[in-house]
PDB file of N, CA and C in Angstrom:
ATOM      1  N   UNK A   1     -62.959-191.232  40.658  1.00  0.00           N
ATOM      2  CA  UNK A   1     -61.922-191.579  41.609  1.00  0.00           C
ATOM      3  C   UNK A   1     -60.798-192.352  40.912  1.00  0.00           C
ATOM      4  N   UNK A   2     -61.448-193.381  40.104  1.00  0.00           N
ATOM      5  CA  UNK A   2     -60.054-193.953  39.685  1.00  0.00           C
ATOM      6  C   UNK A   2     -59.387-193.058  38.374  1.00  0.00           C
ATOM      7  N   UNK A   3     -59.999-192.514  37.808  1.00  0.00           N
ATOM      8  CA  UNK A   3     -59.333-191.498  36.614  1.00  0.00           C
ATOM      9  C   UNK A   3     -58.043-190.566  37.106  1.00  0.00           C
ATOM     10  N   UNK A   4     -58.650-190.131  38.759  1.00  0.00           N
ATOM     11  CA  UNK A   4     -57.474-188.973  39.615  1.00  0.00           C
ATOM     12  C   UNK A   4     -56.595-190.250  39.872  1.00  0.00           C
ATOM     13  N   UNK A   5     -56.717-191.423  40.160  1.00  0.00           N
ATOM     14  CA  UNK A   5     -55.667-192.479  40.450  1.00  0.00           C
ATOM     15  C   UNK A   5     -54.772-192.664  39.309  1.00  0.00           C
ATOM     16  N   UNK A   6     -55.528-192.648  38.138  1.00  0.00           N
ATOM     17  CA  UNK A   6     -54.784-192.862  37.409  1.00  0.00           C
ATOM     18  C   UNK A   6     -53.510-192.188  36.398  1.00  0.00           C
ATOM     19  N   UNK A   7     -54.422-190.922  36.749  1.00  0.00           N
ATOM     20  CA  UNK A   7     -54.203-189.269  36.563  1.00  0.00           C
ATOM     21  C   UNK A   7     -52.468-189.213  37.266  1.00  0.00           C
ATOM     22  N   UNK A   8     -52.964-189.455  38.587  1.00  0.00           N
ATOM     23  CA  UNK A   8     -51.747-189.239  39.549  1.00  0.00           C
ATOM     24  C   UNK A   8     -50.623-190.560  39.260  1.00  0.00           C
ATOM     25  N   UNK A   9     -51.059-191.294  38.820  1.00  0.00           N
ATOM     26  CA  UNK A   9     -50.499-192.969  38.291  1.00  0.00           C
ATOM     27  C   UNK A   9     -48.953-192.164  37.387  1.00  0.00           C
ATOM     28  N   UNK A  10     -49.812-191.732  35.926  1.00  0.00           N
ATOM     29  CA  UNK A  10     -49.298-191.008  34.762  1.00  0.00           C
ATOM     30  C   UNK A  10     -48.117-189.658  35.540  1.00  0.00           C
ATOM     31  N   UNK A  11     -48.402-188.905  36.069  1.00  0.00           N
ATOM     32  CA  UNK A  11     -47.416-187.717  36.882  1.00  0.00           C
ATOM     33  C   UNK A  11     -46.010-188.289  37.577  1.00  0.00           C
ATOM     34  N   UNK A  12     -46.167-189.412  37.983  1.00  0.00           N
ATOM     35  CA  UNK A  12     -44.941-189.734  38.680  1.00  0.00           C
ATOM     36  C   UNK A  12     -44.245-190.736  37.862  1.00  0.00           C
ATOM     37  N   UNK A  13     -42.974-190.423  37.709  1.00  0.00           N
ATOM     38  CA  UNK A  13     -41.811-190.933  37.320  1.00  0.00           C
ATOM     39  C   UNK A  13     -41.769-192.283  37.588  1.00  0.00           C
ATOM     40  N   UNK A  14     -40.887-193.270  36.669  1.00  0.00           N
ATOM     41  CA  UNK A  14     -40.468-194.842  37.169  1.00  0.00           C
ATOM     42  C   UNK A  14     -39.695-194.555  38.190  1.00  0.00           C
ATOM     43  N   UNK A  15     -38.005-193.984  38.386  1.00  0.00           N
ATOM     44  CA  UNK A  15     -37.793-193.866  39.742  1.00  0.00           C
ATOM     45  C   UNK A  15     -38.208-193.627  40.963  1.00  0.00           C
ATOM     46  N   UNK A  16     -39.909-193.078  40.855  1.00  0.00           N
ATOM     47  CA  UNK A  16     -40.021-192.143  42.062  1.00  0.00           C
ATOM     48  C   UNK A  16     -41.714-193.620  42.151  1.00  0.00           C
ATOM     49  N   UNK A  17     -42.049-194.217  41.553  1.00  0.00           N
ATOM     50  CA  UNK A  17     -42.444-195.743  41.625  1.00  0.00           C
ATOM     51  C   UNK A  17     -41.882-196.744  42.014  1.00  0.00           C
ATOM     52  N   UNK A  18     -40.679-196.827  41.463  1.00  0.00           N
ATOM     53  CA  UNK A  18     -39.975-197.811  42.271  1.00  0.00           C
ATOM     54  C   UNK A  18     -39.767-197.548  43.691  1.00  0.00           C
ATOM     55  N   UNK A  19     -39.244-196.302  44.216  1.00  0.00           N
ATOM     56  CA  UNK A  19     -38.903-195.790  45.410  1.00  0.00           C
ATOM     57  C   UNK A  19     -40.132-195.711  46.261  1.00  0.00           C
ATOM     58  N   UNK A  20     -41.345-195.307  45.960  1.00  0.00           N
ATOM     59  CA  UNK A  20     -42.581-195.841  46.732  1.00  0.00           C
ATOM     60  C   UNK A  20     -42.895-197.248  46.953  1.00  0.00           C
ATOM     61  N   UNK A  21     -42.915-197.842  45.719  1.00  0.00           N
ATOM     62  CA  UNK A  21     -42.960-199.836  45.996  1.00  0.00           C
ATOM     63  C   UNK A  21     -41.620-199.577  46.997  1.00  0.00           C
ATOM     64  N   UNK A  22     -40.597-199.585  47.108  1.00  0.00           N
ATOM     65  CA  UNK A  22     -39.415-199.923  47.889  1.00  0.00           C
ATOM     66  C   UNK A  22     -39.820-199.966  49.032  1.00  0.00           C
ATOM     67  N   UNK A  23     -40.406-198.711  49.752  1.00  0.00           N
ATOM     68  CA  UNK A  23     -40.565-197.717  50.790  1.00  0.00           C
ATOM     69  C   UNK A  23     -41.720-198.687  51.329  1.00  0.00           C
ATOM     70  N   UNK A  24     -42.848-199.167  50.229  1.00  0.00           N
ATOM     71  CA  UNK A  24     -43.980-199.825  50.995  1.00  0.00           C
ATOM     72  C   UNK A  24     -43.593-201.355  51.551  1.00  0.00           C
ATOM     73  N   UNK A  25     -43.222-201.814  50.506  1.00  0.00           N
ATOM     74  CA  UNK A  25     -42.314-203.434  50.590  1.00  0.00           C
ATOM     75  C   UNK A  25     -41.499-203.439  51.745  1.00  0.00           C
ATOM     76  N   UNK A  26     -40.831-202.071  52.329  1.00  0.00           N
ATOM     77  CA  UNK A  26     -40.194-202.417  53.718  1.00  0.00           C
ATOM     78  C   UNK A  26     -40.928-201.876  54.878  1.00  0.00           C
ATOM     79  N   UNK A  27     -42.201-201.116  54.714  1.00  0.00           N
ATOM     80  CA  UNK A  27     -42.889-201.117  55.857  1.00  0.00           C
ATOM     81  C   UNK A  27     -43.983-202.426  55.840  1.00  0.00           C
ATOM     82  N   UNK A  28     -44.223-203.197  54.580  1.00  0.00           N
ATOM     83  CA  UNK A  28     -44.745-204.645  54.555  1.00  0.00           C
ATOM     84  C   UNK A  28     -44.465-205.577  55.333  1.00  0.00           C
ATOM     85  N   UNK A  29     -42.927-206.210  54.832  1.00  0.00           N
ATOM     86  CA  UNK A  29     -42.115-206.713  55.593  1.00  0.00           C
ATOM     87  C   UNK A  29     -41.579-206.497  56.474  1.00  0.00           C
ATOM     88  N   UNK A  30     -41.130-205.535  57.094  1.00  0.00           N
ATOM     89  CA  UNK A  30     -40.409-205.218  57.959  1.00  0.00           C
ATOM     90  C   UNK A  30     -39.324-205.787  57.872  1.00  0.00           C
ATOM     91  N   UNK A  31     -38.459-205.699  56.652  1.00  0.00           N
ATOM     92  CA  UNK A  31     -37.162-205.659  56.385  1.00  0.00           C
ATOM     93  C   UNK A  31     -36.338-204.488  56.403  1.00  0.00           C
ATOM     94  N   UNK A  32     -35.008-204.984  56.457  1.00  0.00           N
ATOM     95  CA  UNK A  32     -34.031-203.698  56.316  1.00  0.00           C
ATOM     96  C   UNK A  32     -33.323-203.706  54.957  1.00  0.00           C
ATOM     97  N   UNK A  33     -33.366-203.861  54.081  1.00  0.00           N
ATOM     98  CA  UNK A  33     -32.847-204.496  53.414  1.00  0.00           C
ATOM     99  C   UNK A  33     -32.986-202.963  52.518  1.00  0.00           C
ATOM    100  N   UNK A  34     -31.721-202.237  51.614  1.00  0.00           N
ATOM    101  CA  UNK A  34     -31.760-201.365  51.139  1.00  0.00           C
ATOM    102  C   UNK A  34     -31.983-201.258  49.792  1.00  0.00           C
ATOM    103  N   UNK A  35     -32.022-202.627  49.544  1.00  0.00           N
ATOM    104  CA  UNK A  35     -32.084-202.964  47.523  1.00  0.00           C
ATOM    105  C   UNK A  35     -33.791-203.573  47.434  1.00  0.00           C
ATOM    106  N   UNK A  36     -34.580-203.249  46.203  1.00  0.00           N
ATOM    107  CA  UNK A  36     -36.001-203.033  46.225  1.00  0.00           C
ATOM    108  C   UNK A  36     -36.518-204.379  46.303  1.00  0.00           C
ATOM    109  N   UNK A  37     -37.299-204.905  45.863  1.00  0.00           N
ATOM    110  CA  UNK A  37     -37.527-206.578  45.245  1.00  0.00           C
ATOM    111  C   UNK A  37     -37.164-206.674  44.245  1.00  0.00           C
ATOM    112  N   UNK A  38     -37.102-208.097  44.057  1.00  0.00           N
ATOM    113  CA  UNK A  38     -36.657-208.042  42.890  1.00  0.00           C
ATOM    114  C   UNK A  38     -34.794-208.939  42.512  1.00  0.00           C
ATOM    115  N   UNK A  39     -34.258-208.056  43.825  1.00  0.00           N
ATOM    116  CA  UNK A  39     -32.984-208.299  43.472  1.00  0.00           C
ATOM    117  C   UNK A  39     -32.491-209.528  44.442  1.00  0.00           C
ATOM    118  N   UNK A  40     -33.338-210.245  44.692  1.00  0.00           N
ATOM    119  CA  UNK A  40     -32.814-211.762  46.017  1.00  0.00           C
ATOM    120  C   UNK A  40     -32.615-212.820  44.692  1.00  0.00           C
ATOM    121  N   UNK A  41     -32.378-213.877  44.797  1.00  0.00           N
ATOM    122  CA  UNK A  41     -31.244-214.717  44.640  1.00  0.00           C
ATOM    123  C   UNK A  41     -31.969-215.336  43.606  1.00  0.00           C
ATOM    124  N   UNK A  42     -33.705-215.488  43.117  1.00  0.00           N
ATOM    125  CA  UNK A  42     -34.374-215.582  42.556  1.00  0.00           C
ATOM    126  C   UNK A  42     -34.462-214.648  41.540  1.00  0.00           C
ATOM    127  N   UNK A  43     -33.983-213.628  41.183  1.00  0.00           N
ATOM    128  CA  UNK A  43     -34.278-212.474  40.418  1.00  0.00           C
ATOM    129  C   UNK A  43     -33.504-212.903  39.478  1.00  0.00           C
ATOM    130  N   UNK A  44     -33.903-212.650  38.193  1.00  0.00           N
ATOM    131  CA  UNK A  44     -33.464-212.625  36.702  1.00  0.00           C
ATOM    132  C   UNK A  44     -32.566-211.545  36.414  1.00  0.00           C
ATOM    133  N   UNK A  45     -30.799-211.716  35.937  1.00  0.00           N
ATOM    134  CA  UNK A  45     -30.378-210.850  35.785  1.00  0.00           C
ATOM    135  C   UNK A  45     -30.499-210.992  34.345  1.00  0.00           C
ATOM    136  N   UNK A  46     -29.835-209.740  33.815  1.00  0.00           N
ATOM    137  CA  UNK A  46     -29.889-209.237  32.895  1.00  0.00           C
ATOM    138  C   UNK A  46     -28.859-210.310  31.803  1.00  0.00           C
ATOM    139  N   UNK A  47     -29.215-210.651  30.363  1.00  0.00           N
ATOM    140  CA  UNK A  47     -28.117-211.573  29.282  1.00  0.00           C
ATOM    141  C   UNK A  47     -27.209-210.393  28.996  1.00  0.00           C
ATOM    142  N   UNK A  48     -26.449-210.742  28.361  1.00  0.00           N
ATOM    143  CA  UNK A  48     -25.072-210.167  27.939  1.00  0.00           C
ATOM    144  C   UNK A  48     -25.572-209.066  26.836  1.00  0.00           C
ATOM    145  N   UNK A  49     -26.517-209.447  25.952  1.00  0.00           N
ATOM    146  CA  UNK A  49     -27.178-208.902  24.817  1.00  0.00           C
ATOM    147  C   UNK A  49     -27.836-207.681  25.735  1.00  0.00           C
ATOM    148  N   UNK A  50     -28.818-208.065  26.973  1.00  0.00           N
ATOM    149  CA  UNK A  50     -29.820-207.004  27.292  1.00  0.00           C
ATOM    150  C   UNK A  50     -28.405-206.013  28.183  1.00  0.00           C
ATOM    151  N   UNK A  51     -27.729-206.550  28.608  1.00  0.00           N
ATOM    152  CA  UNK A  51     -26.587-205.405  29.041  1.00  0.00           C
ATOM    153  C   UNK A  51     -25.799-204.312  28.105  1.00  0.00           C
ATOM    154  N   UNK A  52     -25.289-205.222  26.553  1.00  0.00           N
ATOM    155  CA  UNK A  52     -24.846-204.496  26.164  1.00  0.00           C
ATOM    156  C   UNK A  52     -25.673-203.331  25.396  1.00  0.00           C
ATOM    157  N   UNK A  53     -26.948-203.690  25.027  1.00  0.00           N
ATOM    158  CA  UNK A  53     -27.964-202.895  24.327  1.00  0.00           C
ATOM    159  C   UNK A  53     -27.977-201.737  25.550  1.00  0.00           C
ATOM    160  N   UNK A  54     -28.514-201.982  26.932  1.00  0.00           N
ATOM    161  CA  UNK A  54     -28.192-200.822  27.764  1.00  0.00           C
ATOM    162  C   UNK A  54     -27.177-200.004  27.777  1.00  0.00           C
ATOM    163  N   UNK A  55     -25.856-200.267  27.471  1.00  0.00           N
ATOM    164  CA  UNK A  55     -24.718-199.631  27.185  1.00  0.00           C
ATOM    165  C   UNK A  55     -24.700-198.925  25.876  1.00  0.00           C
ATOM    166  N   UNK A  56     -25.101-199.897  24.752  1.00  0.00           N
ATOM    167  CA  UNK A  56     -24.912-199.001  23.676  1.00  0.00           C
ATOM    168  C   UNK A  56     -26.107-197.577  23.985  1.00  0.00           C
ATOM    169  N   UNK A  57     -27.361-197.654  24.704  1.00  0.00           N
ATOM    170  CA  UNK A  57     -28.195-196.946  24.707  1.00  0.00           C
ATOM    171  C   UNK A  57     -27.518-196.028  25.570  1.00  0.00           C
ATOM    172  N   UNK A  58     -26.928-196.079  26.772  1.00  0.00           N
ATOM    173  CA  UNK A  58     -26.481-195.087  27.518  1.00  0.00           C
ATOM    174  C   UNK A  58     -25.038-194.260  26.662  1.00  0.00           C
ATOM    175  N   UNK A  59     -24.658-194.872  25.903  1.00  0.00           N
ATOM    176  CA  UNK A  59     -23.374-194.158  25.264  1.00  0.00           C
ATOM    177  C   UNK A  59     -24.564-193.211  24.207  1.00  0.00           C
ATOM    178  N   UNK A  60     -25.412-193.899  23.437  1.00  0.00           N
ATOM    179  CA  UNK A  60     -26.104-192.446  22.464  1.00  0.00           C
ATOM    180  C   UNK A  60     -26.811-190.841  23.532  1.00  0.00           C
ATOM    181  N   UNK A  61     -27.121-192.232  24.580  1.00  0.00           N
ATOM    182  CA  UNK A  61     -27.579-190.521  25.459  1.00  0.00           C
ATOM    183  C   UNK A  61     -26.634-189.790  25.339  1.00  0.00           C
ATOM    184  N   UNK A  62     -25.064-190.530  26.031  1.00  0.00           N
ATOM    185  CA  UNK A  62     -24.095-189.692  26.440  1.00  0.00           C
ATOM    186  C   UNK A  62     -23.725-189.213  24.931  1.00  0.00           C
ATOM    187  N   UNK A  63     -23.513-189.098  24.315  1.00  0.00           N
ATOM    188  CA  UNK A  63     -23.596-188.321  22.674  1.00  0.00           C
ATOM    189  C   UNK A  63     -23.623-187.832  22.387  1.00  0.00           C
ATOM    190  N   UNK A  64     -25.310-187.967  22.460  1.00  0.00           N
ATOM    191  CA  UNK A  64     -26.366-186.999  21.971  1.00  0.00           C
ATOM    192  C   UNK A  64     -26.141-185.720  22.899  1.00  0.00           C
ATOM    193  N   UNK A  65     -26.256-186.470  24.380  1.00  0.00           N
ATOM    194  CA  UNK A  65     -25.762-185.191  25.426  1.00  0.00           C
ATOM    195  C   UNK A  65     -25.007-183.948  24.853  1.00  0.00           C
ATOM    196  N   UNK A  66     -23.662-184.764  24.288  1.00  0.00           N
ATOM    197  CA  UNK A  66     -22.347-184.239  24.107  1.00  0.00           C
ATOM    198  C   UNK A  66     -22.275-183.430  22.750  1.00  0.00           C
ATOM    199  N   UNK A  67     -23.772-183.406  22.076  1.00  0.00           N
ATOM    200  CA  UNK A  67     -23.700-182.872  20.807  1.00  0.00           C
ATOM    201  C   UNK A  67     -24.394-181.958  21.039  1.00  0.00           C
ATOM    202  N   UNK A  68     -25.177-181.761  21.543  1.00  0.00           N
ATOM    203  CA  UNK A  68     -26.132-180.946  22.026  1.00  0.00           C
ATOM    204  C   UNK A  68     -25.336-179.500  23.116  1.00  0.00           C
ATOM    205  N   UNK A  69     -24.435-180.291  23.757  1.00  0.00           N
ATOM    206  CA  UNK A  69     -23.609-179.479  24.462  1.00  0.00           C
ATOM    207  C   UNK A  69     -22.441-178.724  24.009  1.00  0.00           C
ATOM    208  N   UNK A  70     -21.773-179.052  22.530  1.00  0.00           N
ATOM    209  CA  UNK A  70     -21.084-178.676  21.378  1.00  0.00           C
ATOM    210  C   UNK A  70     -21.782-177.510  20.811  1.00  0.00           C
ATOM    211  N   UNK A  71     -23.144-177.894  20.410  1.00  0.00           N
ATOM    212  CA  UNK A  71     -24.017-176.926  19.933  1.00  0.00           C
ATOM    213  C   UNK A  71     -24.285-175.915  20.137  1.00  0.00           C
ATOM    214  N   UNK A  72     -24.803-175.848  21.705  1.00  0.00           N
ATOM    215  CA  UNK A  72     -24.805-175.003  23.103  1.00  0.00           C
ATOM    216  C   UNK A  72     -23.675-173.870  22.719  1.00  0.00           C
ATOM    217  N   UNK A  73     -22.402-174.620  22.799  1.00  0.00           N
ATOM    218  CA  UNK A  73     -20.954-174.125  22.812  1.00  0.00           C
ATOM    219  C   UNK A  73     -20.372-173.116  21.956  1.00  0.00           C
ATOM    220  N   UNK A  74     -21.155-173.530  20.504  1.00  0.00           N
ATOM    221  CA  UNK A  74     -21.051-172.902  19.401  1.00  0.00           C
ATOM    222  C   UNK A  74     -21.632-171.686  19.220  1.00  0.00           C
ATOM    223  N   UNK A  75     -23.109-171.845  19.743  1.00  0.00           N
ATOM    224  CA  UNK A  75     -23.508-170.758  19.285  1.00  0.00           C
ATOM    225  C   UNK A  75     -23.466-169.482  20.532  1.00  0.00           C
ATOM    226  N   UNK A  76     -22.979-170.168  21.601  1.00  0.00           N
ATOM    227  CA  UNK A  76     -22.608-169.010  22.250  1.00  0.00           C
ATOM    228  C   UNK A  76     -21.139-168.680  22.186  1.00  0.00           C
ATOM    229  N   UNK A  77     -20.531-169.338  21.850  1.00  0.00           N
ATOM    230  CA  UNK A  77     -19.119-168.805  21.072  1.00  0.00           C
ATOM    231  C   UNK A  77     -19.288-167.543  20.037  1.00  0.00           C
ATOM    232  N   UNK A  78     -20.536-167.946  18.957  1.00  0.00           N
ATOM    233  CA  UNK A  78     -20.299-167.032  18.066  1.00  0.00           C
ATOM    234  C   UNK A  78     -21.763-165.774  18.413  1.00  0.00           C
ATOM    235  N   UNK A  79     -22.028-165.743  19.621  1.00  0.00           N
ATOM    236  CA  UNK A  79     -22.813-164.728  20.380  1.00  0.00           C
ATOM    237  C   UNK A  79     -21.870-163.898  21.377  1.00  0.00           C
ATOM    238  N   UNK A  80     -20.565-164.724  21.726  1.00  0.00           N
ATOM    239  CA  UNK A  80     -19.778-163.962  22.539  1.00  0.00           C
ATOM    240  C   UNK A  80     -18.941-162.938  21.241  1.00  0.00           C
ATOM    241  N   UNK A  81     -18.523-163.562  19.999  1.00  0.00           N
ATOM    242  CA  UNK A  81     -18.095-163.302  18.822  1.00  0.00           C
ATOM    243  C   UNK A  81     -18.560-161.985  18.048  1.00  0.00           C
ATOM    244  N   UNK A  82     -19.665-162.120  18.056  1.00  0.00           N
ATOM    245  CA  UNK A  82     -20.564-161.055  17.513  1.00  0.00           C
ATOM    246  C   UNK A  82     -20.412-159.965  18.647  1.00  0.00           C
ATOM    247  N   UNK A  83     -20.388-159.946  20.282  1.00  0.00           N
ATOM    248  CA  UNK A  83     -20.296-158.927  21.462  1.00  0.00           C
ATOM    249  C   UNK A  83     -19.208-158.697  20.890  1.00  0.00           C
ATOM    250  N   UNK A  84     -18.041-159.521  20.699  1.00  0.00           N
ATOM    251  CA  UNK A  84     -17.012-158.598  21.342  1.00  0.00           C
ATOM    252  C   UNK A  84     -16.447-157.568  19.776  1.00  0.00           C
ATOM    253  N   UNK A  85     -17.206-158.295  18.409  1.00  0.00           N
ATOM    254  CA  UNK A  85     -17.303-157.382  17.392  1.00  0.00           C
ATOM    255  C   UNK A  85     -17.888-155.764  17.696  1.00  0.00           C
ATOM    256  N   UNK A  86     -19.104-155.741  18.478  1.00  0.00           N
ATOM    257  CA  UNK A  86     -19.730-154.511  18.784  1.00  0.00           C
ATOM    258  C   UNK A  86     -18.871-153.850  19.460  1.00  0.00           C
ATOM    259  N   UNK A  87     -18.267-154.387  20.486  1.00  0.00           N
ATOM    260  CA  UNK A  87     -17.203-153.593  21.403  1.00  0.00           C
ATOM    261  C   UNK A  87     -16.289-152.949  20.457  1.00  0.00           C
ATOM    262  N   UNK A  88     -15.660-153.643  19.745  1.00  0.00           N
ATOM    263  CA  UNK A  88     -14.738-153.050  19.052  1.00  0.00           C
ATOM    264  C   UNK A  88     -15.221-151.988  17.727  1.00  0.00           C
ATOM    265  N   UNK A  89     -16.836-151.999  17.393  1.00  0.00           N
ATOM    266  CA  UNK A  89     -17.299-151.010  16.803  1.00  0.00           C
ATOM    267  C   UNK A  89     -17.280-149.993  17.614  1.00  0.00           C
ATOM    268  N   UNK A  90     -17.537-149.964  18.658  1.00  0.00           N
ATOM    269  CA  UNK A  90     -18.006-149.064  20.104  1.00  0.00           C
ATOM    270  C   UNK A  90     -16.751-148.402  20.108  1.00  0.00           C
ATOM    271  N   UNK A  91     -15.880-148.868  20.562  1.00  0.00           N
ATOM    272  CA  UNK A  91     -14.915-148.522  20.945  1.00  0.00           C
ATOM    273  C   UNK A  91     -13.793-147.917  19.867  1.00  0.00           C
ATOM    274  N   UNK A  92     -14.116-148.302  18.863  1.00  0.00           N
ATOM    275  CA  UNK A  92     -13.515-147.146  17.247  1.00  0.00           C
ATOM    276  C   UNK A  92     -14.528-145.852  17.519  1.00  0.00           C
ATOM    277  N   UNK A  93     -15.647-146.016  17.713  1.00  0.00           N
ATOM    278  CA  UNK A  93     -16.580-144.828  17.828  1.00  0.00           C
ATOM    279  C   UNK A  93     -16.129-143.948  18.876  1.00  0.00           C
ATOM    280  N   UNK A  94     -16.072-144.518  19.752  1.00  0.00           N
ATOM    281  CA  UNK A  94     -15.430-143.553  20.655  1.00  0.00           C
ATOM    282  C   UNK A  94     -14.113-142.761  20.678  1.00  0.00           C
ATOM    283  N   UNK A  95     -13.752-143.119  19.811  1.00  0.00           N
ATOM    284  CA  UNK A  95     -11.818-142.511  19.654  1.00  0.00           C
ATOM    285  C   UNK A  95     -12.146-141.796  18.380  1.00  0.00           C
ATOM    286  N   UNK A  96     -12.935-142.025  17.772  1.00  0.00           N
ATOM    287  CA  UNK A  96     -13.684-141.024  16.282  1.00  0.00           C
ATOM    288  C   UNK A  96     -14.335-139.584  17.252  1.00  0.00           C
ATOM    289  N   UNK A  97     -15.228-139.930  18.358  1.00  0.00           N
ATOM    290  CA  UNK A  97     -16.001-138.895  18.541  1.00  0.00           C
ATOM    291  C   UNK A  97     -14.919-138.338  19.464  1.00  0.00           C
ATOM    292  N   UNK A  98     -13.526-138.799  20.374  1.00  0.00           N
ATOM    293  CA  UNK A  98     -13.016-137.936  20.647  1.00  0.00           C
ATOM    294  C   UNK A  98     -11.840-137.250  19.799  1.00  0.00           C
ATOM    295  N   UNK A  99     -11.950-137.938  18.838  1.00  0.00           N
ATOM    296  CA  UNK A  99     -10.632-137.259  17.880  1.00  0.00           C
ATOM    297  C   UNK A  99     -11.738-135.752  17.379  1.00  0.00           C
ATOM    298  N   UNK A 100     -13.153-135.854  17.465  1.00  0.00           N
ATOM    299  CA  UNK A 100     -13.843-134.824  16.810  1.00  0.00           C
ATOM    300  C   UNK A 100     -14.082-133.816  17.912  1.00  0.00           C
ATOM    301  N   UNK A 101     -13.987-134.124  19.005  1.00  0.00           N
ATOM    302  CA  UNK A 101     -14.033-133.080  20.300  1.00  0.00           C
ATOM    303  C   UNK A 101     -12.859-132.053  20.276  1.00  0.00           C
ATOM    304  N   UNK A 102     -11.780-133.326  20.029  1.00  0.00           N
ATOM    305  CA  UNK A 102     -10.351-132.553  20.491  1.00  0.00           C
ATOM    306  C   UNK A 102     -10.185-131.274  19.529  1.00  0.00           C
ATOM    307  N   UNK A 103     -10.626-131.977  18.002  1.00  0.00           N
ATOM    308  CA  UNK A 103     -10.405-130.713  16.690  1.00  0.00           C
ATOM    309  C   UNK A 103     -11.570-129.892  16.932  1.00  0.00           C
ATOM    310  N   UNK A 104     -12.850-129.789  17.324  1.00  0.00           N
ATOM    311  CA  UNK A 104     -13.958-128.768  17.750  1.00  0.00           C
ATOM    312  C   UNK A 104     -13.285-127.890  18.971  1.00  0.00           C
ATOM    313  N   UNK A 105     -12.385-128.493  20.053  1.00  0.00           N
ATOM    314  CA  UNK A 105     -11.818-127.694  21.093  1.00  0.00           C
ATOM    315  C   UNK A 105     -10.571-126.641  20.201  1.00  0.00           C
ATOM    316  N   UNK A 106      -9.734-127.484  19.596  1.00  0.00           N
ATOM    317  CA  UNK A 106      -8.572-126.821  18.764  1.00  0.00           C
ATOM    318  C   UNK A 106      -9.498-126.000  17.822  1.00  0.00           C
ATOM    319  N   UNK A 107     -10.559-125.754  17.715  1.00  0.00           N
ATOM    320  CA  UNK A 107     -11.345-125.241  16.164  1.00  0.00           C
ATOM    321  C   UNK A 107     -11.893-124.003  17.305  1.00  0.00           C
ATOM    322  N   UNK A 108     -12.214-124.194  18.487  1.00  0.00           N
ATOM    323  CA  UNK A 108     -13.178-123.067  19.386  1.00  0.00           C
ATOM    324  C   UNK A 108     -11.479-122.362  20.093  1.00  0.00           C
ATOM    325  N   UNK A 109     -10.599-122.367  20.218  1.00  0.00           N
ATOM    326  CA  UNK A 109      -9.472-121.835  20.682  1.00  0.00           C
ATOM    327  C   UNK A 109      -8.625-121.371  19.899  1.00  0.00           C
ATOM    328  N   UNK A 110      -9.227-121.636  18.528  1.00  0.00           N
ATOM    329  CA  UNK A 110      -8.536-120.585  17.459  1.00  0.00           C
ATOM    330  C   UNK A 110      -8.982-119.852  17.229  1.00  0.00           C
ATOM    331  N   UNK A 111     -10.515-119.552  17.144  1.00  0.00           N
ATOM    332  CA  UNK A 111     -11.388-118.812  16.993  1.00  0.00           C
ATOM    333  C   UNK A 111     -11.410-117.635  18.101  1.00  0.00           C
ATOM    334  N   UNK A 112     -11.393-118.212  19.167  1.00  0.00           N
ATOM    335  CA  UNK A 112     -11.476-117.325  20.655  1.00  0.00           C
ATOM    336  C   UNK A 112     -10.220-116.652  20.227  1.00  0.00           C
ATOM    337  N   UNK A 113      -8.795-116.949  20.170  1.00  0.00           N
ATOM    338  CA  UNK A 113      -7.892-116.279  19.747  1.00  0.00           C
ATOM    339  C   UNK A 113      -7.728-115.294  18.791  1.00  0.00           C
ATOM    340  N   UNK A 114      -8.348-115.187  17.802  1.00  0.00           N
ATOM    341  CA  UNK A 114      -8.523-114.578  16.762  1.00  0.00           C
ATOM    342  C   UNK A 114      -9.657-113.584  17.187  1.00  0.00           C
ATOM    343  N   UNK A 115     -10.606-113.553  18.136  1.00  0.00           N
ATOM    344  CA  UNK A 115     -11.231-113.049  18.384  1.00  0.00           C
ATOM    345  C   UNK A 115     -10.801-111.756  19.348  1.00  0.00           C
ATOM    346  N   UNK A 116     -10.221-112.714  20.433  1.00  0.00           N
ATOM    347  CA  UNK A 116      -9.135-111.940  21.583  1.00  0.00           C
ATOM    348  C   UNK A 116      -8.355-110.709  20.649  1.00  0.00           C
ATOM    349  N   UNK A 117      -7.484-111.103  19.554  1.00  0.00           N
ATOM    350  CA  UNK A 117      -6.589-110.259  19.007  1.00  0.00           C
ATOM    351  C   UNK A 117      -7.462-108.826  18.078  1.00  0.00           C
ATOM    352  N   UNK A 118      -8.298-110.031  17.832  1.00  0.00           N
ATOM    353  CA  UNK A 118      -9.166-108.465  17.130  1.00  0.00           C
ATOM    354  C   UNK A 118      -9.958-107.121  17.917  1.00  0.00           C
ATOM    355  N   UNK A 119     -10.269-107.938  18.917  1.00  0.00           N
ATOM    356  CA  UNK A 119     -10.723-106.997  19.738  1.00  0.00           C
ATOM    357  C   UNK A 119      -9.471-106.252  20.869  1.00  0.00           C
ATOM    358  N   UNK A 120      -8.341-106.604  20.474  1.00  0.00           N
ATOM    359  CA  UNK A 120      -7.359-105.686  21.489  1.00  0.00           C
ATOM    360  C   UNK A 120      -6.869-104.684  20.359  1.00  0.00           C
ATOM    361  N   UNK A 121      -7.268-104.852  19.081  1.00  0.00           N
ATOM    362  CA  UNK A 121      -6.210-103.868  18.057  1.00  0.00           C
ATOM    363  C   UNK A 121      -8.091-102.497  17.752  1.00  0.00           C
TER     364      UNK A 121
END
């Protein structure tokens, strides 16, 4: 029993912990109060040091985010790069195989002609 407690402990998120303590703490009390414990007049805010370390930490997320999303950028840049290379193989191919239709049509209507004339003499 306590292993599945603990089991289920490990699965859920700190936000989605805090938001259950929140949720229980105001059917406890029977407060209205929309901010969790913690934050009344007694609560320890944060030093200048533990703020800015949070900041510098949220700017490497945002970064890292932003490098990662560069990356992303790149290589489907040079996946759109490489398509639109094929297209333009494709599409030489196709003006090759009709330049070879048109001279097989001009090549079968000279022939038919030459054929026509021989058989009227």
């Amino acid at each position: 029993m306590t292993e599945r407690i603990e089991l289920e402990a490990s699965v859920i998120s700190k936000e989605q912990e805090r938001r259950i303590l929140h949720e229980t703490y105001k059917e406890t009390t029977g407060c209205k109060s929309k901010k969790g414990p913690g934050h009344g007049y007694l609560a320890k805010y944060l030093t200048r040091s533990q703020l800015m370390n949070e900041q510098i930490e949220e700017q490497t997320r945002a970064s890292a985010l932003a490098a990662a999303a560069q990356q992303k950028n790149s290589e489907m840049q040079a996946e759109v790069d490489s398509l639109k290379e094929q297209l333009t193989v494709q599409a030489a191919e196709r003006v090759k195989d009709k330049e070879q239709i048109e001279q097989l049509q001009h090549q079968l209507e000279s022939t038919t002609s030459k054929i026509r004339e021989e058989l009227r003499m």
